[in-house]
C-alpha atoms as a PDB file:
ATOM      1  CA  UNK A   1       0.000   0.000   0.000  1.00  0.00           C
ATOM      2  CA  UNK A   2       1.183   3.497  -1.058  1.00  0.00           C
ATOM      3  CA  UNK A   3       1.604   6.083   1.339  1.00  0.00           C
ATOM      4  CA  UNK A   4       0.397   9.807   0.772  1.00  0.00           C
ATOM      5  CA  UNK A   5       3.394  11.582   0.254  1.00  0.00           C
ATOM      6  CA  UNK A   6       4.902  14.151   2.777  1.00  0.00           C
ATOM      7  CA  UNK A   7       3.896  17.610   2.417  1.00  0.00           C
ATOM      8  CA  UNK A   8       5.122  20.655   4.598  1.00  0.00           C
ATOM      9  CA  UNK A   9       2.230  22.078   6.908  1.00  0.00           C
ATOM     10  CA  UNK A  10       2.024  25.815   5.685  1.00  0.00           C
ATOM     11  CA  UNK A  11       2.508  27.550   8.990  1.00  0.00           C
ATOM     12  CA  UNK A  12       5.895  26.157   9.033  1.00  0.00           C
ATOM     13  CA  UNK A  13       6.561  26.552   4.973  1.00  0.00           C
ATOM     14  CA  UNK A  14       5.593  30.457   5.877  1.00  0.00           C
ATOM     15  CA  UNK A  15       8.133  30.834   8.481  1.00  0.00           C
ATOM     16  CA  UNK A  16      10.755  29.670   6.063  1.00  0.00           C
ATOM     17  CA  UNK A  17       9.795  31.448   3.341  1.00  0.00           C
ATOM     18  CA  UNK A  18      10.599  34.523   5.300  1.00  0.00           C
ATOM     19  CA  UNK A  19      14.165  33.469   6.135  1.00  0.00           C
ATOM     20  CA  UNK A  20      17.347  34.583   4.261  1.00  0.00           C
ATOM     21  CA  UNK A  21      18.012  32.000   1.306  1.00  0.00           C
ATOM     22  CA  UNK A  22      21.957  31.765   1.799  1.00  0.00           C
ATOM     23  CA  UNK A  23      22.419  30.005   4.660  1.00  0.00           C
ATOM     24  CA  UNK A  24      20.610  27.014   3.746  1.00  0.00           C
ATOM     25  CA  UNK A  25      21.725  27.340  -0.204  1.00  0.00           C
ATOM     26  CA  UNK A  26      25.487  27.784   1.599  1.00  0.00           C
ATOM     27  CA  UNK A  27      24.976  23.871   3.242  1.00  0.00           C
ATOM     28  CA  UNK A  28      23.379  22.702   0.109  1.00  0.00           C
ATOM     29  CA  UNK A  29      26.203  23.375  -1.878  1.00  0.00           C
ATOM     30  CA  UNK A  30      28.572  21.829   0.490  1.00  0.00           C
ATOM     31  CA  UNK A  31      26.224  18.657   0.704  1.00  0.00           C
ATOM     32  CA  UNK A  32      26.837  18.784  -3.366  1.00  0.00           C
ATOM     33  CA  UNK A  33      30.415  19.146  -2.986  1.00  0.00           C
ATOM     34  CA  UNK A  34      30.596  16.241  -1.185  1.00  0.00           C
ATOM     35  CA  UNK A  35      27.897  13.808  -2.561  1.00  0.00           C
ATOM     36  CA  UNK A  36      29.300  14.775  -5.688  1.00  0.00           C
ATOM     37  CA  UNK A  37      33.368  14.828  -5.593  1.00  0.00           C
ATOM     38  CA  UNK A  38      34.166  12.391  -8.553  1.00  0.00           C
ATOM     39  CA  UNK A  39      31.361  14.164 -10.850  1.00  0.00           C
ATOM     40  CA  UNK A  40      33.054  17.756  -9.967  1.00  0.00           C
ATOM     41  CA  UNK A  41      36.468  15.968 -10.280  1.00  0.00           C
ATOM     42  CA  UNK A  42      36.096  14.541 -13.950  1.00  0.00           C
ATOM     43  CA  UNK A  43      33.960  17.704 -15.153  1.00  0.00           C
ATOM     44  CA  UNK A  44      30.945  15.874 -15.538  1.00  0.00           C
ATOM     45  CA  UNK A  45      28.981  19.551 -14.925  1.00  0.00           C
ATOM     46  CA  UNK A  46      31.305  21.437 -16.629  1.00  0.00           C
ATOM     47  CA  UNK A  47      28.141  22.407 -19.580  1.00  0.00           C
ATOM     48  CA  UNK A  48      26.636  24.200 -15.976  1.00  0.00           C
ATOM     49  CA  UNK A  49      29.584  25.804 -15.168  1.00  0.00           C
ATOM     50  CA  UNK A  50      28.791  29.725 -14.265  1.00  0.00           C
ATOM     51  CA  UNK A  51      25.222  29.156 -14.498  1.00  0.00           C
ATOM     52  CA  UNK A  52      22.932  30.475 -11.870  1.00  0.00           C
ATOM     53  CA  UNK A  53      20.403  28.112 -10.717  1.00  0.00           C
ATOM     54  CA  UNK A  54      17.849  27.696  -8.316  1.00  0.00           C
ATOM     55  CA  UNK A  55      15.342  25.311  -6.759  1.00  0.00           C
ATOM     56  CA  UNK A  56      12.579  26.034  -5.319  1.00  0.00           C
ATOM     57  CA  UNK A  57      10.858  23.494  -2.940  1.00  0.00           C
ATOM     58  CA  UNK A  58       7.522  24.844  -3.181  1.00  0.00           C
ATOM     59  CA  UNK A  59       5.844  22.765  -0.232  1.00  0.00           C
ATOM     60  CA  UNK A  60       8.793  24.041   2.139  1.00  0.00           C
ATOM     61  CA  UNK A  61       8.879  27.562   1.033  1.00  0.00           C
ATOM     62  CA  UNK A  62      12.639  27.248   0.614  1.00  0.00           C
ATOM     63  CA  UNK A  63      14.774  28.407  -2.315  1.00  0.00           C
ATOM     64  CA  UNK A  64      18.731  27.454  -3.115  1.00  0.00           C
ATOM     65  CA  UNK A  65      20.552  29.622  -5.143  1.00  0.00           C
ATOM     66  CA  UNK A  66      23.696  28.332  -6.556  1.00  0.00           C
ATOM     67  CA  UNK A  67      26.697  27.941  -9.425  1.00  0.00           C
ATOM     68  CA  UNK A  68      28.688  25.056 -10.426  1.00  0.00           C
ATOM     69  CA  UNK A  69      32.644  25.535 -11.413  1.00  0.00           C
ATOM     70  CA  UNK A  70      35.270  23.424 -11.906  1.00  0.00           C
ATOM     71  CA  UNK A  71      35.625  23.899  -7.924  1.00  0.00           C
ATOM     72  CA  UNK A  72      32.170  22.318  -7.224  1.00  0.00           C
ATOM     73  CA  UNK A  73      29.010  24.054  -6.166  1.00  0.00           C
ATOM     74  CA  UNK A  74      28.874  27.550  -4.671  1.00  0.00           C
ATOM     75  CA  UNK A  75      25.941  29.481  -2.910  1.00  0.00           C
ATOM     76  CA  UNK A  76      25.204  32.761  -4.452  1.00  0.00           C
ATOM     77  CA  UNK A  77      22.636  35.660  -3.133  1.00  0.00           C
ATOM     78  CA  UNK A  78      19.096  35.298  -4.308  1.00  0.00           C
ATOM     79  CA  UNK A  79      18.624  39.257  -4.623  1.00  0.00           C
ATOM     80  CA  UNK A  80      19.446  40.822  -8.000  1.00  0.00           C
ATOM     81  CA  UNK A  81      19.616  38.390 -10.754  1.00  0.00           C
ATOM     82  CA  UNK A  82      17.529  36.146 -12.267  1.00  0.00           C
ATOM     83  CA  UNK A  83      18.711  32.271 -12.261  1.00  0.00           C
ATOM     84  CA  UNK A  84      19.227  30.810 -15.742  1.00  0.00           C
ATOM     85  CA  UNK A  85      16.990  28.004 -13.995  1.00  0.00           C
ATOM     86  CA  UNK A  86      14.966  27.395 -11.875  1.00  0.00           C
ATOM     87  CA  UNK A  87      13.818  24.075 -11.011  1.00  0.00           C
ATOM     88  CA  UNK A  88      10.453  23.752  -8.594  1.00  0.00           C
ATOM     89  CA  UNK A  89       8.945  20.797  -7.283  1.00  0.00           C
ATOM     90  CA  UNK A  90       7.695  19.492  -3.494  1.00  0.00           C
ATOM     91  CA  UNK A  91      10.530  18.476  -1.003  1.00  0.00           C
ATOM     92  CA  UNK A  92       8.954  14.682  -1.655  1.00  0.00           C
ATOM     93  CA  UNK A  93       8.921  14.654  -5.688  1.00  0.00           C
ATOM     94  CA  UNK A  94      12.638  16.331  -5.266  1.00  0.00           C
ATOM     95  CA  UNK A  95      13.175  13.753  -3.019  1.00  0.00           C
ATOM     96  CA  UNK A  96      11.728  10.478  -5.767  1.00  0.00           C
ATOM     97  CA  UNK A  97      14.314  12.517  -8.072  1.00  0.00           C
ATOM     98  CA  UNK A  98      17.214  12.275  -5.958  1.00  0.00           C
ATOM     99  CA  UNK A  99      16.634   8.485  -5.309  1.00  0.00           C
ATOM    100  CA  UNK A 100      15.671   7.809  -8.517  1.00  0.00           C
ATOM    101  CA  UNK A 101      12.444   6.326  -7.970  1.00  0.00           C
ATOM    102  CA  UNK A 102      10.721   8.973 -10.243  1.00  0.00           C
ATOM    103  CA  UNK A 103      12.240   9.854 -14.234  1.00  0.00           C
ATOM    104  CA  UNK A 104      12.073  13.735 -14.187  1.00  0.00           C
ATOM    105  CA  UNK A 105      10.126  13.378 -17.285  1.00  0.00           C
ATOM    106  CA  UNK A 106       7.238  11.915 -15.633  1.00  0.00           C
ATOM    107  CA  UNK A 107       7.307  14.474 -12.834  1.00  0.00           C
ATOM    108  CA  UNK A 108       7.736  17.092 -15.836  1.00  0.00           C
ATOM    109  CA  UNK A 109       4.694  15.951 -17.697  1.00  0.00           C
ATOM    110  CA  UNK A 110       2.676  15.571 -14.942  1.00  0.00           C
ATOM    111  CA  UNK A 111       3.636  19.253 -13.889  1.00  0.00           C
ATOM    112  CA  UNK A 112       4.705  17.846 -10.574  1.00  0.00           C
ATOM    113  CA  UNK A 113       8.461  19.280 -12.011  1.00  0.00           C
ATOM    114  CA  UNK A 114       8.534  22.888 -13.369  1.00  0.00           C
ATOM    115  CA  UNK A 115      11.398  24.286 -15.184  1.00  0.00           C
ATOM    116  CA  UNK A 116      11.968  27.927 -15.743  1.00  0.00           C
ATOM    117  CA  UNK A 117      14.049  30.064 -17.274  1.00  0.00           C
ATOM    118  CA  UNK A 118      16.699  28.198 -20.045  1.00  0.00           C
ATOM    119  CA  UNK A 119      14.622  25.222 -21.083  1.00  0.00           C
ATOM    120  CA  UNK A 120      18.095  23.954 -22.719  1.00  0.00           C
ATOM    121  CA  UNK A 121      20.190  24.715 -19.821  1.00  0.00           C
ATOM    122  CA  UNK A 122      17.152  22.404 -18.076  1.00  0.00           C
ATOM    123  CA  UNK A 123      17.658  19.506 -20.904  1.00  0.00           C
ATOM    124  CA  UNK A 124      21.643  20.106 -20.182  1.00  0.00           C
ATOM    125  CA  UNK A 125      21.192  19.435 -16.673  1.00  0.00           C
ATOM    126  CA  UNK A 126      18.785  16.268 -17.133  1.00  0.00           C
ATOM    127  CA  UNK A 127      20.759  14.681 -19.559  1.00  0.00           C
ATOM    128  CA  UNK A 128      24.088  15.433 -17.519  1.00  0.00           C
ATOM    129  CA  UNK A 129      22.546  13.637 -14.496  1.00  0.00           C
ATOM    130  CA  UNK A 130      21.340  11.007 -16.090  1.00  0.00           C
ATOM    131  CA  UNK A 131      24.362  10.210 -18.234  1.00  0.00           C
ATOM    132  CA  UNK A 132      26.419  10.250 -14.219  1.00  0.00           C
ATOM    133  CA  UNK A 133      26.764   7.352 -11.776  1.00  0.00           C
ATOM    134  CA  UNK A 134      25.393   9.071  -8.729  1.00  0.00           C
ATOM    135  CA  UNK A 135      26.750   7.815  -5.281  1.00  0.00           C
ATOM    136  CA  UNK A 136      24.647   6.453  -3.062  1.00  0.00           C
ATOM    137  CA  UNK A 137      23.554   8.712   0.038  1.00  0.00           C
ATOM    138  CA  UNK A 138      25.868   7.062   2.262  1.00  0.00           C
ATOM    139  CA  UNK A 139      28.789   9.798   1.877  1.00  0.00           C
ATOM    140  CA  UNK A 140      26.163  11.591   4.526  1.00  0.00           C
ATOM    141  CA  UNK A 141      26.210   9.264   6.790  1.00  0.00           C
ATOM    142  CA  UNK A 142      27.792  10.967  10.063  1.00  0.00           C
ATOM    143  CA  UNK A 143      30.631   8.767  10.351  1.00  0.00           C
ATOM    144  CA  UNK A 144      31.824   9.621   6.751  1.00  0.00           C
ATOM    145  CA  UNK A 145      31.231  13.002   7.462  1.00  0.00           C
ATOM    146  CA  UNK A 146      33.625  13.177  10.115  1.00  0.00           C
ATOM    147  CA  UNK A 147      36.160  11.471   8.334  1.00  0.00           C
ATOM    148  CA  UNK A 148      36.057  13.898   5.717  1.00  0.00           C
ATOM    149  CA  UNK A 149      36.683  16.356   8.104  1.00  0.00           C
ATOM    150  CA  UNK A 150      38.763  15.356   9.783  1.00  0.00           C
ATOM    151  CA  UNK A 151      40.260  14.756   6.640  1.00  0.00           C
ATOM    152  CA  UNK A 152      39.811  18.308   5.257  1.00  0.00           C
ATOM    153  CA  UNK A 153      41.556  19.997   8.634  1.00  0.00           C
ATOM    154  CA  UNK A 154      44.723  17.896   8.143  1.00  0.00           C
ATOM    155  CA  UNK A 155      45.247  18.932   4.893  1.00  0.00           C
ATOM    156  CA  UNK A 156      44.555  22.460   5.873  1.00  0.00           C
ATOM    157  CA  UNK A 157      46.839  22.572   8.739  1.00  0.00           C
ATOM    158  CA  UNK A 158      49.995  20.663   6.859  1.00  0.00           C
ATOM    159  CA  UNK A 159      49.721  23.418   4.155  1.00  0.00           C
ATOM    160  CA  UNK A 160      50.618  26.306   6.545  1.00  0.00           C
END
């Protein structure tokens, strides 16, 4: 038996619609970095590189603004320009995408996935990430996390 899916109860999808959109698109972008090292590593996104995008979780009232460069992913200020796309969907259809439980042309065609702005920037991006081995989710488990860290302050502290 299905369950309904999860939607975000609109007092609290109010309250974080009113809250600056950097912080959380500043953790995104590091959760990027790190689910996706080897794609950033071998240029997988390099057709998105300098591209301002955004998503838009429109149950949750929260939008990410970011870029991708060779570097990996990078927040970037909501105020001022428009994204070159803009992809908006609930936190659970973002979430079937993610997992790949759901094509994004089924959640397209449905209009459960709306893309704005560059439609080929949005056929670049769908083709990219389905052409990529995605890890699994496990790279956020906390134990990996750490290690990374710890990781990333020895290397910072043997360079000075």
């Amino acid at each position: 038996m299905n369950q309904p899916a999860f939607t975000f109860p609109r007092p609290l999808s109010r309250l974080i619609e009113r809250l600056p959109a950097w912080p959380p698109s500043f953790v995104f972008s590091r959760v990027l970095d790190l689910v996706l090292a080897d794609v950033i590593r071998h240029g997988d996104l390099a057709a998105l590189y300098g591209k301002r995008i955004a998503i838009h979780v429109t149950d949750a009232g929260l939008r990410l603004h970011f870029t991708i460069s060779a570097s990996g992913f990078s927040a970037t200020a909501a105020q001022g320009k428009t994204p070159d796309l803009t992809l908006c969907a609930t936190a659970h259809d973002f979430y079937l995408l993610a997992t790949r439980r759901e094509d994004p042309d089924t959640l397209f065609f449905s209009r459960r996935l709306i893309v704005e702005g560059e439609t080929e920037l949005g056929l670049v991006a769908k083709n990219t990430l389905d052409g990529i081995e995605l890890p699994t989710l496990a790279v956020l488990h906390p134990n990996h996390l750490l290690a990374h860290i710890r990781t990333r302050l020895h290397l910072s502290v043997g360079s000075h």
